[in-house]
Protein backbone atom coordinates (compact mmCIF):
# COMPACT_ATOMS: atom_id res chain seq x y z
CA UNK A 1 10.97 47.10 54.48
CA UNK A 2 13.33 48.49 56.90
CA UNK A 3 13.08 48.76 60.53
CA UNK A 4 14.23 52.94 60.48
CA UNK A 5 11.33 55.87 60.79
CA UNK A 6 11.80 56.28 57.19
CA UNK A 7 10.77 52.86 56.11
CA UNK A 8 7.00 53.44 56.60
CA UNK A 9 6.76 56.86 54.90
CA UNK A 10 8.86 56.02 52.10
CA UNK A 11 7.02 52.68 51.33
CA UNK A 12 3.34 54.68 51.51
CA UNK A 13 5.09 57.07 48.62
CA UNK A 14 5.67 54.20 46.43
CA UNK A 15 2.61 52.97 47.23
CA UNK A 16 0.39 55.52 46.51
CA UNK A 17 2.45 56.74 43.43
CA UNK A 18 1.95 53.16 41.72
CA UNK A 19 -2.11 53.47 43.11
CA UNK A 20 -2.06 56.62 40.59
CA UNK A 21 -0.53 54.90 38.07
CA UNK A 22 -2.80 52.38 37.71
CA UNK A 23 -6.03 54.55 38.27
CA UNK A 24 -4.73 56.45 35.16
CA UNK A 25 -4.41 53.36 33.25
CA UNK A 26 -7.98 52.15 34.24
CA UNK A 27 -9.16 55.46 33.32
CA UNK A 28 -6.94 55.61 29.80
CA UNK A 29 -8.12 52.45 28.70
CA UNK A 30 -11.84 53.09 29.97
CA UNK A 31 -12.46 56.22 28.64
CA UNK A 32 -10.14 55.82 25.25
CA UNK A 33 -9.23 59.58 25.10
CA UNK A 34 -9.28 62.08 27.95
CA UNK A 35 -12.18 61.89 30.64
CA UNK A 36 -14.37 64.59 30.54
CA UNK A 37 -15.07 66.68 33.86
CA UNK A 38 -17.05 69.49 35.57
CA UNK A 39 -15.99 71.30 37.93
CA UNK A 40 -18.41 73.59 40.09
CA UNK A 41 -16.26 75.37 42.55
CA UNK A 42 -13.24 77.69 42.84
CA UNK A 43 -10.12 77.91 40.77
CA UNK A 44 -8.12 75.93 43.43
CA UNK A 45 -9.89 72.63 41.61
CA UNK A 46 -9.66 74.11 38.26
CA UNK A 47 -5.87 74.08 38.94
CA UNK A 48 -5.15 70.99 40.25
CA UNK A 49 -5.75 70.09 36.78
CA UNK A 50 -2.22 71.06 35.60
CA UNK A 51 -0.76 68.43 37.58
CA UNK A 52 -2.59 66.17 35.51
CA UNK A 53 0.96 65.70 33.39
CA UNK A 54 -0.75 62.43 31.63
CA UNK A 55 -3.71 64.54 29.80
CA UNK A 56 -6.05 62.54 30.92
CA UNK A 57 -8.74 64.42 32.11
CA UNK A 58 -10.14 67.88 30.42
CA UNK A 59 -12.65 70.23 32.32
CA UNK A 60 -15.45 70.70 30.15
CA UNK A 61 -17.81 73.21 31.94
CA UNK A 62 -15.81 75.08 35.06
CA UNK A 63 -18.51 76.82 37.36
CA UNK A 64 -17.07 79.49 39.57
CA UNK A 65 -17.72 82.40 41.97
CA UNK A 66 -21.25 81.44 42.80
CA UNK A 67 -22.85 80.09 45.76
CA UNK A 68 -24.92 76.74 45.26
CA UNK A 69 -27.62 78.73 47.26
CA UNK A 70 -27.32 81.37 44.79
CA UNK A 71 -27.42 79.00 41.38
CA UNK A 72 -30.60 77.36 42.83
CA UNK A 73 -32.59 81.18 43.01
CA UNK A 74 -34.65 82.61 40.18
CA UNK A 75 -32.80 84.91 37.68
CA UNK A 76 -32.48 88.52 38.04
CA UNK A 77 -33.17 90.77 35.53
CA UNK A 78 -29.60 92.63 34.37
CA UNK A 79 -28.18 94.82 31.67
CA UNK A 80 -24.92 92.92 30.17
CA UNK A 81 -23.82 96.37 29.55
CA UNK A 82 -23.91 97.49 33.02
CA UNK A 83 -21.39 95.37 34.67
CA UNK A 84 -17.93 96.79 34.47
CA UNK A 85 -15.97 93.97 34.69
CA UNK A 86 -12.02 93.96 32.95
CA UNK A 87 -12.06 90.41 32.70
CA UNK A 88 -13.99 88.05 30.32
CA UNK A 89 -13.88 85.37 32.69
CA UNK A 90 -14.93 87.31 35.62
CA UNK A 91 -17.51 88.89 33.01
CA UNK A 92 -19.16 85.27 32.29
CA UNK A 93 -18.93 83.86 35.88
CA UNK A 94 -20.96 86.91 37.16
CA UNK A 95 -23.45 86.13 34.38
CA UNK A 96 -23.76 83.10 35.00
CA UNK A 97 -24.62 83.96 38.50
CA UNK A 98 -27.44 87.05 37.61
CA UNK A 99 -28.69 84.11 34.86
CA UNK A 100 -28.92 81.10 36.95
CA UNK A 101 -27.66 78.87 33.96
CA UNK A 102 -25.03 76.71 36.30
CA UNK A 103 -27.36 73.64 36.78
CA UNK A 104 -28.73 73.67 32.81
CA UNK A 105 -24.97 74.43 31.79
CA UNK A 106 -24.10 71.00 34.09
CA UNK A 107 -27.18 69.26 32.57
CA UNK A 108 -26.39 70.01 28.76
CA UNK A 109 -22.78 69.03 29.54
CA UNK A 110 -21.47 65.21 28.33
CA UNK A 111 -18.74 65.31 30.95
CA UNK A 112 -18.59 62.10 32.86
CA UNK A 113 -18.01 63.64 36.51
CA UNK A 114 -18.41 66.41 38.51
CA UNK A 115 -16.36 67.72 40.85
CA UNK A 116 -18.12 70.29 43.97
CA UNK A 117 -15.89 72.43 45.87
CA UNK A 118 -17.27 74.46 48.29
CA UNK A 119 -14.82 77.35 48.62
CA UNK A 120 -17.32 79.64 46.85
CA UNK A 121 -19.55 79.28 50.09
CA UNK A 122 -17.68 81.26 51.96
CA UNK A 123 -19.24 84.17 49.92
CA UNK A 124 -22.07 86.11 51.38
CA UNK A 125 -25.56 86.14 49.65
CA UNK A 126 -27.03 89.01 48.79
CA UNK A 127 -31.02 89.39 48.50
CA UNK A 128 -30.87 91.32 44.81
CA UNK A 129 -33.36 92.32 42.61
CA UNK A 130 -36.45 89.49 43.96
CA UNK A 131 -33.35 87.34 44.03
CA UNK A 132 -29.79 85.82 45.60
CA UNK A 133 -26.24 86.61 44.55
CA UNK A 134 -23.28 85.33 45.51
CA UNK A 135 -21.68 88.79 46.58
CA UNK A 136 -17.91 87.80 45.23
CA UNK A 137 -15.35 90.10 43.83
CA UNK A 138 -17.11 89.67 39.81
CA UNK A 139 -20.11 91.47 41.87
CA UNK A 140 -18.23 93.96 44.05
CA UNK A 141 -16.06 94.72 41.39
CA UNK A 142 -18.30 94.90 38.37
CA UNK A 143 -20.31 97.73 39.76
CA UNK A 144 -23.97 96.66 38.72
């Protein structure tokens, strides 16, 4: 290694690229296919998936826009056909939410990991119905 202000940075990017390396051959060989993971959080985890150019990992269940407070209230009672949501995705997420399925979803899962990110916190929760919401844009915007 050289004594020039480059020598240190450059030698921790070698470093830590070969560190991957290996943790996705431990985890190739271990797992004999791709590793199986949940994600409860935001889409900013769900998309550091792409990166994973190796295939190695898959996201089995993906948990988003709800509060962890919220997931751990009793369900409240909805019509499907009242919320006025565009999206499917947005559509399930905010069922998920009024249902309170997130930790049985997890449980029923055979991923090996999960991953919590705790960007959804910054939500506000909402006393709705005898229960909590995570008031995100699914609620806002799908008008129940």
């Amino acid at each position: 290694m050289g004594v020039g202000t480059n020598a240190l940075p450059t030698t921790i990017l070698q470093r830590s690229s070969r560190d991957i390396n290996k943790i996705y051959e431990i985890m190739k060989k271990r797992s004999l296919g791709k590793t199986k993971l949940n994600i409860f959080g935001s889409c900013v985890t769900r998309d550091i998936m792409e990166y994973d150019y190796r295939k190695v990992f898959c996201i089995n269940e993906y948990i988003a826009r709800q509060s962890i407070i919220s997931s751990l209230s009793v369900p409240v009672e909805f019509d499907e056909n009242d919320i006025k949501l565009d999206s499917t995705f947005q559509t399930k997420q905010l069922e998920s939410d009024l249902k309170k399925n997130a930790l049985a979803r997890l449980e029923n899962s055979d991923a090996e990991y999960l991953i919590i990110d705790l960007i959804e916190e910054r939500f506000d929760i909402l006393e709705y119905k005898g229960g909590y919401l995570t008031r995100s844009d699914a609620f806002t915007e799908g008008q129940i």
